[in-house]
N, C-alpha and C. Protein backbone atom coordinates (compact mmCIF):
# COMPACT_ATOMS: atom_id res chain seq x y z
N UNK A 1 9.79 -12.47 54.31
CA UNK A 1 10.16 -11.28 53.58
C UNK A 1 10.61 -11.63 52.16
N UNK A 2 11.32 -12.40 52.12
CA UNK A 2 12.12 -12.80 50.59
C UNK A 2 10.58 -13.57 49.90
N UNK A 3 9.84 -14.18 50.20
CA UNK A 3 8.84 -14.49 49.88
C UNK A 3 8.08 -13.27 49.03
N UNK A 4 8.02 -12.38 49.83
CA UNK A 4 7.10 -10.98 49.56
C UNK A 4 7.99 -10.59 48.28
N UNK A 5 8.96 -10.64 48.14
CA UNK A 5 9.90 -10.11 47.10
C UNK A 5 9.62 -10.55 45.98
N UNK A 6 9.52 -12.38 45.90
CA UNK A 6 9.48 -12.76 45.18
C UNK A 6 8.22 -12.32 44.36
N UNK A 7 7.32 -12.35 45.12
CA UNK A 7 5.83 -12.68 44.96
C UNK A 7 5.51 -11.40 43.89
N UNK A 8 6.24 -10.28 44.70
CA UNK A 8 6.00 -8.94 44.03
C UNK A 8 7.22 -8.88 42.52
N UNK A 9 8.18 -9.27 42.64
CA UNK A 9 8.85 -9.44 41.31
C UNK A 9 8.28 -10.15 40.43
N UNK A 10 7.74 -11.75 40.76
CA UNK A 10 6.90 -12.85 39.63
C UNK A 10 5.75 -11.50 39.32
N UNK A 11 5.26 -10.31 40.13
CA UNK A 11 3.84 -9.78 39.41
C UNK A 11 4.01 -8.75 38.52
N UNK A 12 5.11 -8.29 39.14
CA UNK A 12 6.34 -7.41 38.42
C UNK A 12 6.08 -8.18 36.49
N UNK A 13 7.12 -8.74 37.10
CA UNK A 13 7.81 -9.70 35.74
C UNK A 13 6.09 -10.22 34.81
N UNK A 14 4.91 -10.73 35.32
CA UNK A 14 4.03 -10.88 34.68
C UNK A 14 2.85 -9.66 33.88
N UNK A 15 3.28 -8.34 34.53
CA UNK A 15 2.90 -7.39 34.33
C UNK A 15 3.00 -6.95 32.81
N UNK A 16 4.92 -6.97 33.08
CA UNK A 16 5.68 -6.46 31.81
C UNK A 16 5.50 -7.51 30.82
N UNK A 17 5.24 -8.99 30.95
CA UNK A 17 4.99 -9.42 29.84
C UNK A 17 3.80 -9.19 29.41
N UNK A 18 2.68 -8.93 30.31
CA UNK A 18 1.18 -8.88 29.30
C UNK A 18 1.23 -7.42 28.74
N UNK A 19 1.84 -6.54 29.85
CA UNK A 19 1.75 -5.38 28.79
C UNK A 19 2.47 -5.36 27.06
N UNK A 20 3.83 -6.24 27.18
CA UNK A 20 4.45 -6.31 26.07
C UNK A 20 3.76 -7.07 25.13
N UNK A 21 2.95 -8.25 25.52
CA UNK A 21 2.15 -9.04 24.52
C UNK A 21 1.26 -8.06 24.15
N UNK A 22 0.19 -7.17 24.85
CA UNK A 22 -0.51 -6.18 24.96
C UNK A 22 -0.39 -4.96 23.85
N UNK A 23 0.68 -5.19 24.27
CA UNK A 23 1.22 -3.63 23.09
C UNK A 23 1.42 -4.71 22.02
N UNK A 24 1.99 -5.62 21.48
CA UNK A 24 2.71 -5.69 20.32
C UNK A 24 1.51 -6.07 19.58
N UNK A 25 -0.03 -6.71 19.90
CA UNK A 25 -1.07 -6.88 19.19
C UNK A 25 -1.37 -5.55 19.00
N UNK A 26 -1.61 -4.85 20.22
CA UNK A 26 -2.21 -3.57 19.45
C UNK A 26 -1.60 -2.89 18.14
N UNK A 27 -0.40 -2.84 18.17
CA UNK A 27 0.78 -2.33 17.18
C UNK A 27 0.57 -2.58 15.71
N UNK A 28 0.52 -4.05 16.04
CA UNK A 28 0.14 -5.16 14.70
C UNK A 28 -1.12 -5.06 14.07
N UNK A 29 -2.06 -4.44 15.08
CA UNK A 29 -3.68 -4.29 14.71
C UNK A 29 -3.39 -2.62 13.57
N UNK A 30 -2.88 -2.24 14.76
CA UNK A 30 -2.70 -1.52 14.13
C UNK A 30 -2.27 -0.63 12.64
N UNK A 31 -1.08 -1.73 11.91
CA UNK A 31 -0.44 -1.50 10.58
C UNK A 31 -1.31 -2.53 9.32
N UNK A 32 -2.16 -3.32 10.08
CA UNK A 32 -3.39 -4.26 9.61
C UNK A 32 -4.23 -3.25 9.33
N UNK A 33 -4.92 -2.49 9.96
CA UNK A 33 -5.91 -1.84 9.67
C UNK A 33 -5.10 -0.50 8.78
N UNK A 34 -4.29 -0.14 8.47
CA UNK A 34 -3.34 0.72 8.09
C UNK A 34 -3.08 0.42 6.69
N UNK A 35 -2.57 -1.12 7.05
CA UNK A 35 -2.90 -1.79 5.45
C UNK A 35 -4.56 -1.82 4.58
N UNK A 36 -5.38 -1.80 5.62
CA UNK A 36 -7.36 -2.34 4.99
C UNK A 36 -7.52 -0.74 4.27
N UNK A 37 -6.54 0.39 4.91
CA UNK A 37 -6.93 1.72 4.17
C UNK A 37 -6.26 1.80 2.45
N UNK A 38 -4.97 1.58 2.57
CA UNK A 38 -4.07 1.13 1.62
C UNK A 38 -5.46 0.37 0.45
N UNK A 39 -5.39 -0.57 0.78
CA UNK A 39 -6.49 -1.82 0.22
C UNK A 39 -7.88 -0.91 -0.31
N UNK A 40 -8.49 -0.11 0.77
CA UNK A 40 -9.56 0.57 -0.11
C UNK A 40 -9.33 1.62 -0.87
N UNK A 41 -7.86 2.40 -1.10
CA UNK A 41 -7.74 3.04 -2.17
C UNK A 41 -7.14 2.51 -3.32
N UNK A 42 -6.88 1.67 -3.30
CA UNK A 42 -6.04 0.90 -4.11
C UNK A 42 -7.22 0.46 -5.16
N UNK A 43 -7.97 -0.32 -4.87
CA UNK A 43 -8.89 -0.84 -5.59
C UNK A 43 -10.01 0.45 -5.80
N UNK A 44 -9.89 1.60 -5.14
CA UNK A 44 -10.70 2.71 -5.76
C UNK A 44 -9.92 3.16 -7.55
N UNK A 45 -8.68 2.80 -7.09
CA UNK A 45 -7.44 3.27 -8.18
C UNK A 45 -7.77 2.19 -9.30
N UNK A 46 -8.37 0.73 -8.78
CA UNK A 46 -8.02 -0.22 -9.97
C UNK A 46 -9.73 0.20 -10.64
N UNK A 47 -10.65 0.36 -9.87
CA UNK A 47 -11.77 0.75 -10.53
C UNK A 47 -11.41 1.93 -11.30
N UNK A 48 -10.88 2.56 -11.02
CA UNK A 48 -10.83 3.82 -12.04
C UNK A 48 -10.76 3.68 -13.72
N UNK A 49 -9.31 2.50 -13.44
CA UNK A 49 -8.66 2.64 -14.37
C UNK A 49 -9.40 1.39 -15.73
N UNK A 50 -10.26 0.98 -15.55
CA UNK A 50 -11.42 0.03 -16.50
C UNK A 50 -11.88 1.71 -17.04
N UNK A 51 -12.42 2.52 -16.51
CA UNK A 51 -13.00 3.62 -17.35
C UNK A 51 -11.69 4.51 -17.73
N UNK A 52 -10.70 4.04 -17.60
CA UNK A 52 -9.72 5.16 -18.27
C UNK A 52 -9.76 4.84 -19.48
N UNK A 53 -9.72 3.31 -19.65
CA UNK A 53 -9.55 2.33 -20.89
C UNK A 53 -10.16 2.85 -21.93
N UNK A 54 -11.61 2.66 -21.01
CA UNK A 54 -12.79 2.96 -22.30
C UNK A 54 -12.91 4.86 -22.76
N UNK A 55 -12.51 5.10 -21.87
CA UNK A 55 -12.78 6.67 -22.04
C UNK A 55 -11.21 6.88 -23.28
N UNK A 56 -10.49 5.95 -23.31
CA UNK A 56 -9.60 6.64 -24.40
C UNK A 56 -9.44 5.97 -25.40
N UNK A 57 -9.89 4.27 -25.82
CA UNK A 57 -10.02 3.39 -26.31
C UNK A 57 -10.48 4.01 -27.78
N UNK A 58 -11.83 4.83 -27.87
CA UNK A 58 -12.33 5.25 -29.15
C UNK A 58 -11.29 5.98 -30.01
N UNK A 59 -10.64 7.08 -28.73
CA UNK A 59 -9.42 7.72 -29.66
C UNK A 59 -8.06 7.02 -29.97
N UNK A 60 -7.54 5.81 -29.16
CA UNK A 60 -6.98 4.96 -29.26
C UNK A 60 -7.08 4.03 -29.82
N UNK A 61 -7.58 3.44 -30.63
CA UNK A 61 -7.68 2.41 -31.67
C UNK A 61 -6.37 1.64 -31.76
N UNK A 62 -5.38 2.47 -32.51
CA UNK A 62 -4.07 1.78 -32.65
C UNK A 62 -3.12 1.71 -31.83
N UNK A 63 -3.67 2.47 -30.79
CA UNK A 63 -2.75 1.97 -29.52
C UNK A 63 -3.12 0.85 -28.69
N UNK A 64 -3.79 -0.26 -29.31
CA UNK A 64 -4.49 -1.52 -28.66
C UNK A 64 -3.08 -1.96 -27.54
N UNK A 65 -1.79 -1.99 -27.73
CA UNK A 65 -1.37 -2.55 -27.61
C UNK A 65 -1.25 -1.97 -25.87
N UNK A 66 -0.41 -0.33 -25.77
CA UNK A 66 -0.85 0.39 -24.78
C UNK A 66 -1.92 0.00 -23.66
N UNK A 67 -2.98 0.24 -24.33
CA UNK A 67 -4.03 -0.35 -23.67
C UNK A 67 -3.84 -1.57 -22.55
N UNK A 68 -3.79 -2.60 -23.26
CA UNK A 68 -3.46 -3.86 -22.83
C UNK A 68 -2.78 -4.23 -22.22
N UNK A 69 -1.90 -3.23 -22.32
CA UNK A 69 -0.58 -3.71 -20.92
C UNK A 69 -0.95 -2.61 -19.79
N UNK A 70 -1.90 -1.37 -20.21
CA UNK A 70 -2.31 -1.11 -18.29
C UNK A 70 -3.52 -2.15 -17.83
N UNK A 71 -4.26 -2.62 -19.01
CA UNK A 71 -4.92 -3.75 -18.14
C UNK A 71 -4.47 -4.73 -17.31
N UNK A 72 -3.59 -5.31 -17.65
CA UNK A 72 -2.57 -6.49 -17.21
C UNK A 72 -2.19 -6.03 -16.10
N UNK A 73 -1.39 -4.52 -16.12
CA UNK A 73 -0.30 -4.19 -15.07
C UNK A 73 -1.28 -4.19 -13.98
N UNK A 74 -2.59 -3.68 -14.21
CA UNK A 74 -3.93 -3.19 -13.42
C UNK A 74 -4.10 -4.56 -12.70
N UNK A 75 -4.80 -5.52 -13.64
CA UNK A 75 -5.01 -6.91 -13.24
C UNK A 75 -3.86 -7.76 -12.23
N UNK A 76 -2.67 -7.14 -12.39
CA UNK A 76 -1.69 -7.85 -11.34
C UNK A 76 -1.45 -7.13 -9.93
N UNK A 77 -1.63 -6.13 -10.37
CA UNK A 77 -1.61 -5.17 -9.12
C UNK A 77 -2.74 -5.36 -8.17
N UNK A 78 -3.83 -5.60 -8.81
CA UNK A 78 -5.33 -6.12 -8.28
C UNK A 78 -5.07 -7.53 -7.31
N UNK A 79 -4.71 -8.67 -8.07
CA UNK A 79 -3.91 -9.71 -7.86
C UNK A 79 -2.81 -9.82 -6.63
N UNK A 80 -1.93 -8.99 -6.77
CA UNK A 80 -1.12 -8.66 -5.86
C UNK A 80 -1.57 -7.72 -4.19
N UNK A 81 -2.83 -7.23 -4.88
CA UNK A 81 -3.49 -6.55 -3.48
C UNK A 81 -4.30 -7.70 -2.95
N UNK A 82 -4.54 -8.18 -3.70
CA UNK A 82 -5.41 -9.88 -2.82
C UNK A 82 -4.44 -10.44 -2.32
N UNK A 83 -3.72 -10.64 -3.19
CA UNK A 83 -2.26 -11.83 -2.01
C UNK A 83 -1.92 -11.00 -0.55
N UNK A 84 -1.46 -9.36 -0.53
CA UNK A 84 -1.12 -9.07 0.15
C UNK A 84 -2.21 -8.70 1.59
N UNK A 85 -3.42 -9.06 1.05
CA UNK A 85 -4.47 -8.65 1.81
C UNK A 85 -4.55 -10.18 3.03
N UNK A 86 -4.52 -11.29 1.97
CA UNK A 86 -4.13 -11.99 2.91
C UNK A 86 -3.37 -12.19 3.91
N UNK A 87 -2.22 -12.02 3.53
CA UNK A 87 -0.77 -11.91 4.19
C UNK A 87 -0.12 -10.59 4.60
N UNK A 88 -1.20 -9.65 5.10
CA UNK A 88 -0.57 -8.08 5.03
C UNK A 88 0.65 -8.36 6.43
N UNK A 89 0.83 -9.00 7.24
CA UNK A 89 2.01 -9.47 7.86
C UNK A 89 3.20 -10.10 7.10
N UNK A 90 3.45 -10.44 5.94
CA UNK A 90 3.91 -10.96 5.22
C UNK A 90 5.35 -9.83 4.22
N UNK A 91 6.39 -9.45 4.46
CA UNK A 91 7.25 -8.57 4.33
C UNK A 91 7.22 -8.93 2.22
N UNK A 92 7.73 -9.81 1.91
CA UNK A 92 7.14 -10.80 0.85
C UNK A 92 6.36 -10.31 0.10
N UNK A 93 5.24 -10.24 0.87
CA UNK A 93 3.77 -9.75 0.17
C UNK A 93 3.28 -8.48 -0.27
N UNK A 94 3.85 -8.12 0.65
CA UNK A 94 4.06 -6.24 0.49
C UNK A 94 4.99 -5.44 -0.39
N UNK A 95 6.27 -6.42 -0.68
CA UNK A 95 6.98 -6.30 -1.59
C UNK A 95 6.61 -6.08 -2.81
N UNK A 96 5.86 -7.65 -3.02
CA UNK A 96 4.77 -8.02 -4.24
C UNK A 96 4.30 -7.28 -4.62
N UNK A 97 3.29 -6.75 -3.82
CA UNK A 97 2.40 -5.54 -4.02
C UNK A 97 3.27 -4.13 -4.62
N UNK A 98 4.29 -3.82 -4.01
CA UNK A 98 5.54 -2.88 -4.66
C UNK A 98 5.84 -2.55 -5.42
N UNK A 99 5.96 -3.73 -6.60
CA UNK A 99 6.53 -4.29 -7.55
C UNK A 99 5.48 -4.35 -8.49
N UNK A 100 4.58 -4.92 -8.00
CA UNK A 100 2.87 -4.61 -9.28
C UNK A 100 2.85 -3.14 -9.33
N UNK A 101 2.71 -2.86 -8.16
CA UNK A 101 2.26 -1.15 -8.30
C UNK A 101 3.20 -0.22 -9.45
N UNK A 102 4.44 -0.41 -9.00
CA UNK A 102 5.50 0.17 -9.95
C UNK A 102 4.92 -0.35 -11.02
N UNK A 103 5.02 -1.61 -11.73
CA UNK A 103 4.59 -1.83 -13.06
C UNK A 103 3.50 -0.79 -13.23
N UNK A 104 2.47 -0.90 -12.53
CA UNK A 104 1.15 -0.19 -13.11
C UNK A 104 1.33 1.44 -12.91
N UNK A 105 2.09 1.81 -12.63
CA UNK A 105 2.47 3.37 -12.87
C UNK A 105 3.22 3.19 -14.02
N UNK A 106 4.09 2.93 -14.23
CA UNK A 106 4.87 2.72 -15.57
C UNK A 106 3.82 2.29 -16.91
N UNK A 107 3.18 1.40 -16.30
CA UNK A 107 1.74 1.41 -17.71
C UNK A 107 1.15 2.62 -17.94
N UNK A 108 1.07 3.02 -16.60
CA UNK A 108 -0.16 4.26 -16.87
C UNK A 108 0.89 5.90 -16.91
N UNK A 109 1.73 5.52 -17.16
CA UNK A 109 3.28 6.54 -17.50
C UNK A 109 2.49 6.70 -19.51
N UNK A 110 3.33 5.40 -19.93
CA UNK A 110 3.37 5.13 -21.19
C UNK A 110 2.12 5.72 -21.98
N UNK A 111 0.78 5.27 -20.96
CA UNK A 111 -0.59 6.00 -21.95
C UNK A 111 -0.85 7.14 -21.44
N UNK A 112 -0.06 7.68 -20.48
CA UNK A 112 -0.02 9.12 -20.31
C UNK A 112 0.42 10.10 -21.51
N UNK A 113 1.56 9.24 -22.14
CA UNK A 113 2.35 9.97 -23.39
C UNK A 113 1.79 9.72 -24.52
N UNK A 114 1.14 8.98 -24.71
CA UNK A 114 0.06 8.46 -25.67
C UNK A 114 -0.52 9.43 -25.45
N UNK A 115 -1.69 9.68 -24.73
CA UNK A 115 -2.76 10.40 -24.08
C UNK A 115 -2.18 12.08 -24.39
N UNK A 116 -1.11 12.71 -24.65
CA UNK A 116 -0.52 13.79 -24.70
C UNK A 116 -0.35 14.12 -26.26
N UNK A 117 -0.75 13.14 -27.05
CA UNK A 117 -0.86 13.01 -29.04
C UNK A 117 -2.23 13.60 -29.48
N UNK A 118 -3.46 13.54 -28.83
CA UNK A 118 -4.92 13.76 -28.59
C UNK A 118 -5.61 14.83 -28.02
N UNK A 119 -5.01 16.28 -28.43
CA UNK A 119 -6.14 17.07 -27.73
C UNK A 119 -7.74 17.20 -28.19
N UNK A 120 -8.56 16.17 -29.00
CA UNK A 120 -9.79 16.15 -28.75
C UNK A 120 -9.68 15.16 -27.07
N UNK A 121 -9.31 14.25 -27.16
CA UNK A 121 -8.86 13.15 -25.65
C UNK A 121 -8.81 14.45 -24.39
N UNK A 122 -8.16 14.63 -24.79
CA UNK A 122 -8.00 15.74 -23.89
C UNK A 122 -8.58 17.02 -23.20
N UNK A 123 -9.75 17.35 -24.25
CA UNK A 123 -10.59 18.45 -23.94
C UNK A 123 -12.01 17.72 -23.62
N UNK A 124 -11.82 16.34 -23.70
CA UNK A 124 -13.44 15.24 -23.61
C UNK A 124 -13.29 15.31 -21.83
N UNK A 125 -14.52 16.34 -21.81
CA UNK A 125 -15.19 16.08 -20.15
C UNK A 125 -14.87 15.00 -19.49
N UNK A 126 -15.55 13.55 -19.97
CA UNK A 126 -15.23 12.50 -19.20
C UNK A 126 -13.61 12.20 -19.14
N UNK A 127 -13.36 12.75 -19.90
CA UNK A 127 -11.59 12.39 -19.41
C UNK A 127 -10.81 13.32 -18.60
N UNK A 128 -11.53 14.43 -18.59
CA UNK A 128 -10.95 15.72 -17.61
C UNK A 128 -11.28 15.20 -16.27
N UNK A 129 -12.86 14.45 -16.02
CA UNK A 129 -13.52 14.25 -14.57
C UNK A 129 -12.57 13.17 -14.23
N UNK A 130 -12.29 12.18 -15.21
CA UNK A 130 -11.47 10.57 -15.00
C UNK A 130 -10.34 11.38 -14.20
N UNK A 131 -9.39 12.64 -15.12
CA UNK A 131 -8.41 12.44 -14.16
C UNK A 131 -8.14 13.50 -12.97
N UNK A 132 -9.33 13.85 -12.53
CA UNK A 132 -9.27 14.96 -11.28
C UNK A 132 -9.46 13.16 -10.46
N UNK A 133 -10.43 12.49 -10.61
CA UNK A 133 -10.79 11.52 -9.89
C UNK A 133 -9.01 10.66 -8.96
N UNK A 134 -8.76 10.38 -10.64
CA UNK A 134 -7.42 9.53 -10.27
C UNK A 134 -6.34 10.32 -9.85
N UNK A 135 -5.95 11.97 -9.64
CA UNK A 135 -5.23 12.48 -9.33
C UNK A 135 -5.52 12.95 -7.97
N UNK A 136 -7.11 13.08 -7.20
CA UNK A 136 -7.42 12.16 -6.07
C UNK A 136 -6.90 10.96 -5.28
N UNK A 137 -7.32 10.14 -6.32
CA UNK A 137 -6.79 8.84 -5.99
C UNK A 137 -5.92 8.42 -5.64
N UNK A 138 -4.40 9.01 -6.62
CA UNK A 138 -3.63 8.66 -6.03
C UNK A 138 -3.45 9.69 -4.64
N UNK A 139 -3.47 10.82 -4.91
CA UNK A 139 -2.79 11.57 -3.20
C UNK A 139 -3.37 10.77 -2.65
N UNK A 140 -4.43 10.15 -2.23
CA UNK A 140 -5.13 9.08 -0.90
C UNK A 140 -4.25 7.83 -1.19
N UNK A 141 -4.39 7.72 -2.06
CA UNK A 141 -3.11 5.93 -2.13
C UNK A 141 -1.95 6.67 -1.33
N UNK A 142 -0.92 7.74 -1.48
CA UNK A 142 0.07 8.20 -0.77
C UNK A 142 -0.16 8.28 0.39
N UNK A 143 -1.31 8.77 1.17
CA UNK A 143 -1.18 9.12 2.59
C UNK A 143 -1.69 8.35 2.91
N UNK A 144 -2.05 6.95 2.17
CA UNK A 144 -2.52 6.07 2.97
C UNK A 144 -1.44 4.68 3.17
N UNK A 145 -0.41 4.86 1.97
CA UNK A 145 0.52 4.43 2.34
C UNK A 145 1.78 5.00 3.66
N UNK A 146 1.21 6.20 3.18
CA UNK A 146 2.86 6.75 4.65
C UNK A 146 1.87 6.09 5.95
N UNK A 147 0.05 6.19 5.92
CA UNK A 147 -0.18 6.13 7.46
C UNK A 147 0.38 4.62 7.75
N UNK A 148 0.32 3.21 6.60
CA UNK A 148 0.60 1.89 6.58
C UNK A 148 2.13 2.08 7.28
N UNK A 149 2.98 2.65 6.58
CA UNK A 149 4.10 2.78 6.70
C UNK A 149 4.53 3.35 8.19
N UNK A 150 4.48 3.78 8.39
CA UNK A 150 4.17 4.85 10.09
C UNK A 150 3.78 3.68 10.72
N UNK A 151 2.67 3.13 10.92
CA UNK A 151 2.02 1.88 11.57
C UNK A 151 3.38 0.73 11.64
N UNK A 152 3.59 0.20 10.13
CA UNK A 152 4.54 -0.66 10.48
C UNK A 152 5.88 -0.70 11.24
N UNK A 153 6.42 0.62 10.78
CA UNK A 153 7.46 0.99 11.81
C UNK A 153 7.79 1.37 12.97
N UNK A 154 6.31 1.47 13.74
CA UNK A 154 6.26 1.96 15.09
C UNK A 154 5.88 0.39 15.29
N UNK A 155 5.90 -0.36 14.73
CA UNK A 155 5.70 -2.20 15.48
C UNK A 155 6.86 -2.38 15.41
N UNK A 156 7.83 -2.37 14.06
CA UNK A 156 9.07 -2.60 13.88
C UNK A 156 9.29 -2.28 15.29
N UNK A 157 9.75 -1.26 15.60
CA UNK A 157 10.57 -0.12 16.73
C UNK A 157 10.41 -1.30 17.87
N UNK A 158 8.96 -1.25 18.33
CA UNK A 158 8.72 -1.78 19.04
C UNK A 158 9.56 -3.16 19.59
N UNK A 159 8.76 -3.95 18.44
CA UNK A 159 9.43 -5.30 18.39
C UNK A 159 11.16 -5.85 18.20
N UNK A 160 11.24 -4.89 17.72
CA UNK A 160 13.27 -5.00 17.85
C UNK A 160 13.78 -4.70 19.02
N UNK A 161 13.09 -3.89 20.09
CA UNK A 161 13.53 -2.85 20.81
C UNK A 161 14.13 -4.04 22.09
N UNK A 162 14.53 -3.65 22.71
CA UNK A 162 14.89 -4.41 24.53
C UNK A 162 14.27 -4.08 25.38
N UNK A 163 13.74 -4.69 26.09
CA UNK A 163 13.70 -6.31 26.43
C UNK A 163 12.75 -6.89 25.58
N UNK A 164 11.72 -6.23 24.91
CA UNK A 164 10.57 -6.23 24.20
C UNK A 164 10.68 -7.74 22.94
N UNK A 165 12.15 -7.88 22.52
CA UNK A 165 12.77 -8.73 21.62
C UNK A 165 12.99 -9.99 22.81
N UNK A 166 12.91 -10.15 23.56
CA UNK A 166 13.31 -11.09 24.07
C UNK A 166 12.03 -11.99 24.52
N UNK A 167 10.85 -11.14 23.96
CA UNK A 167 9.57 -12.20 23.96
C UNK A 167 8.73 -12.01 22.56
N UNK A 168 9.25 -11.27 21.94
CA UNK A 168 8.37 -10.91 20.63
C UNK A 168 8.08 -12.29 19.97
N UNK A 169 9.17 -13.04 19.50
CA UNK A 169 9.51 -14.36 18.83
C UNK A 169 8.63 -15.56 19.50
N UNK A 170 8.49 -15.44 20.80
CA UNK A 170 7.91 -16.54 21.74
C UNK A 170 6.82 -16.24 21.57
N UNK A 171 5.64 -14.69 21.51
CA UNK A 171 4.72 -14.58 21.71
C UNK A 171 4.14 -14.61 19.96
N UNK A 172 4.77 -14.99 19.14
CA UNK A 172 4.34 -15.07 17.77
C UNK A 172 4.50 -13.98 16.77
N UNK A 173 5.23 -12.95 17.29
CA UNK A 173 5.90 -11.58 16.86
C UNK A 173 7.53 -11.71 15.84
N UNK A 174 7.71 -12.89 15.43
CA UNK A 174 9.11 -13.12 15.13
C UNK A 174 9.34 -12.25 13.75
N UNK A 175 8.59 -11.83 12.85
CA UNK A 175 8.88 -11.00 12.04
C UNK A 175 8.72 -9.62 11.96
N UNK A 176 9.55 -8.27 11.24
CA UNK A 176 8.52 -7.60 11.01
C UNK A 176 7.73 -7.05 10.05
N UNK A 177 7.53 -6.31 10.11
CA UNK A 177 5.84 -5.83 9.04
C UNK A 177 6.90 -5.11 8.36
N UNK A 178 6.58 -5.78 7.00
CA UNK A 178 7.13 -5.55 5.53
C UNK A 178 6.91 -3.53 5.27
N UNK A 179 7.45 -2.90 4.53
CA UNK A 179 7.04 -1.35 4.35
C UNK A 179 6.80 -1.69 3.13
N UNK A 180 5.66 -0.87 2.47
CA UNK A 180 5.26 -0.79 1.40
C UNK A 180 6.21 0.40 0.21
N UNK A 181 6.67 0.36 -0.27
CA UNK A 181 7.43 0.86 -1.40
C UNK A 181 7.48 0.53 -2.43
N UNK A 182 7.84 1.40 -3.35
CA UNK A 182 7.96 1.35 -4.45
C UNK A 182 9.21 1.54 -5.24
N UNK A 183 9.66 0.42 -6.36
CA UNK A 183 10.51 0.72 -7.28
C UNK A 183 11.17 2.08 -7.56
N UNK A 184 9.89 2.73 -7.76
CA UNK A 184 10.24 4.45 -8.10
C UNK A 184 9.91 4.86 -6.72
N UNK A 185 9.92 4.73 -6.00
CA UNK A 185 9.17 5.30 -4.40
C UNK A 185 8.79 7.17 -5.05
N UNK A 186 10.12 7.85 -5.12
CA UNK A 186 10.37 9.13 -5.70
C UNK A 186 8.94 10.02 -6.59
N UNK A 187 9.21 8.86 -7.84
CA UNK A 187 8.24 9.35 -8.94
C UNK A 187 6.80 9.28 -8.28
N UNK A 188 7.11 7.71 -7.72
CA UNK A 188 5.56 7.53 -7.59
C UNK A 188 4.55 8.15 -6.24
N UNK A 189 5.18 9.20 -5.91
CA UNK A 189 4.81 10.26 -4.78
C UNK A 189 4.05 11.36 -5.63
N UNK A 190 4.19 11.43 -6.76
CA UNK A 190 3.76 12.29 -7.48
C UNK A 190 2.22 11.51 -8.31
N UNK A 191 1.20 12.64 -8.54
CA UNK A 191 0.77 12.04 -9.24
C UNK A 191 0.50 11.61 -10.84
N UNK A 192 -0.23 10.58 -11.62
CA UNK A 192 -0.15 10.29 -12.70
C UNK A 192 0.18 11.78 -13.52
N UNK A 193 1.15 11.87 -14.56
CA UNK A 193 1.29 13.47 -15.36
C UNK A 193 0.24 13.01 -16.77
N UNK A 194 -0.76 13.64 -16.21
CA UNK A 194 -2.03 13.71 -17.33
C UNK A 194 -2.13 15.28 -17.81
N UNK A 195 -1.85 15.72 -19.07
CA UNK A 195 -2.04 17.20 -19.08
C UNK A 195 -3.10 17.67 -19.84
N UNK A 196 -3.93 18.12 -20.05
CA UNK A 196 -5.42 18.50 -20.84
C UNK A 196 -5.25 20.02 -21.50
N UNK A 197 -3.63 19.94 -21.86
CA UNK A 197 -3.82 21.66 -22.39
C UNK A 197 -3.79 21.46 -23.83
């Protein structure tokens, strides 16, 4: 009898760990692929912004300088979505990514106000289509960050939780998944203020 007990507790007890290993990959797959959405709007956002350049560049002349620093902020943020693409488990990395992003709203803040000196800029088709595109763009960067965000914190939950913590670390679960935010989190819920009146 105590035999039978055992036998059925060890299947017990092996149950709950594969389900817990079970769940915590799925979880993890989960804020991974959560992140690959993040990742394809992001770089829809960094393509954009090469034709914002040129689309305001002619009327911008002496704002070379403007210019140049949303390229940069663009180029690091780009940069920073590769690092984090690697390492989208990486709390660190996601940070990174945070922190570029903020810069590159704050670039693209600055030639917003630029961009507000120019109503020929402003009434030019291709710059009206540029920013229905990127005011697109970003709402999908937002809801594709809350779905990242949602993802990571339902692993978080998970993985902190009891008894669930008492194998997370053993089964290779020892951290958790970084949230993507922003400096301005606030502002940057909103999108770029481009006005064409």
């Amino acid at each position: 009898m105590w035999v039978a007990i055992a036998i059925a507790a060890f299947i017990l007890a092996a149950v709950f760990v594969a389900t817990t290993f079970n769940r915590l990959v799925a979880l993890k797959n989960g804020y991974i692929n959560a992140f690959a959405q993040i990742e394809t709007q992001l770089k829809r956002r960094y393509d954009l912004i090469p034709n914002l350049v040129e689309t305001v560049k002619g009327y911008l002349a002496h704002e070379r300088e403007t210019l140049q620093n949303v390229i940069e902020a663009r180029n690091q943020a780009f940069g920073a979505l590769a690092a984090a693409k690697k390492a989208a488990n990486s709390a660190e990395s996601i940070a990174a990514l945070g922190s570029a992003e903020g810069a590159l709203q704050s670039a693209l803040s600055k030639l917003n106000i630029v961009v507000e000196a120019y109503p020929d800029l402003k009434a030019n088709q291709n710059m009206r289509d540029l920013h229905e595109e990127i005011v697109s763009t970003e709402n999908r960067v937002s809801f594709a960050r809350q779905g990242y965000n949602d993802a990571a914190t339902d692993f978080n939950a998970y993985r902190q939780s009891f008894p669930q913590n008492l194998f997370a670390s053993a089964f290779g679960f020892g951290k958790d998944a970084g949230l993507l935010e922003f400096a301005d989190s606030a502002a940057f819920q909103e999108p770029p203020k481009i006005s064409f009146k």
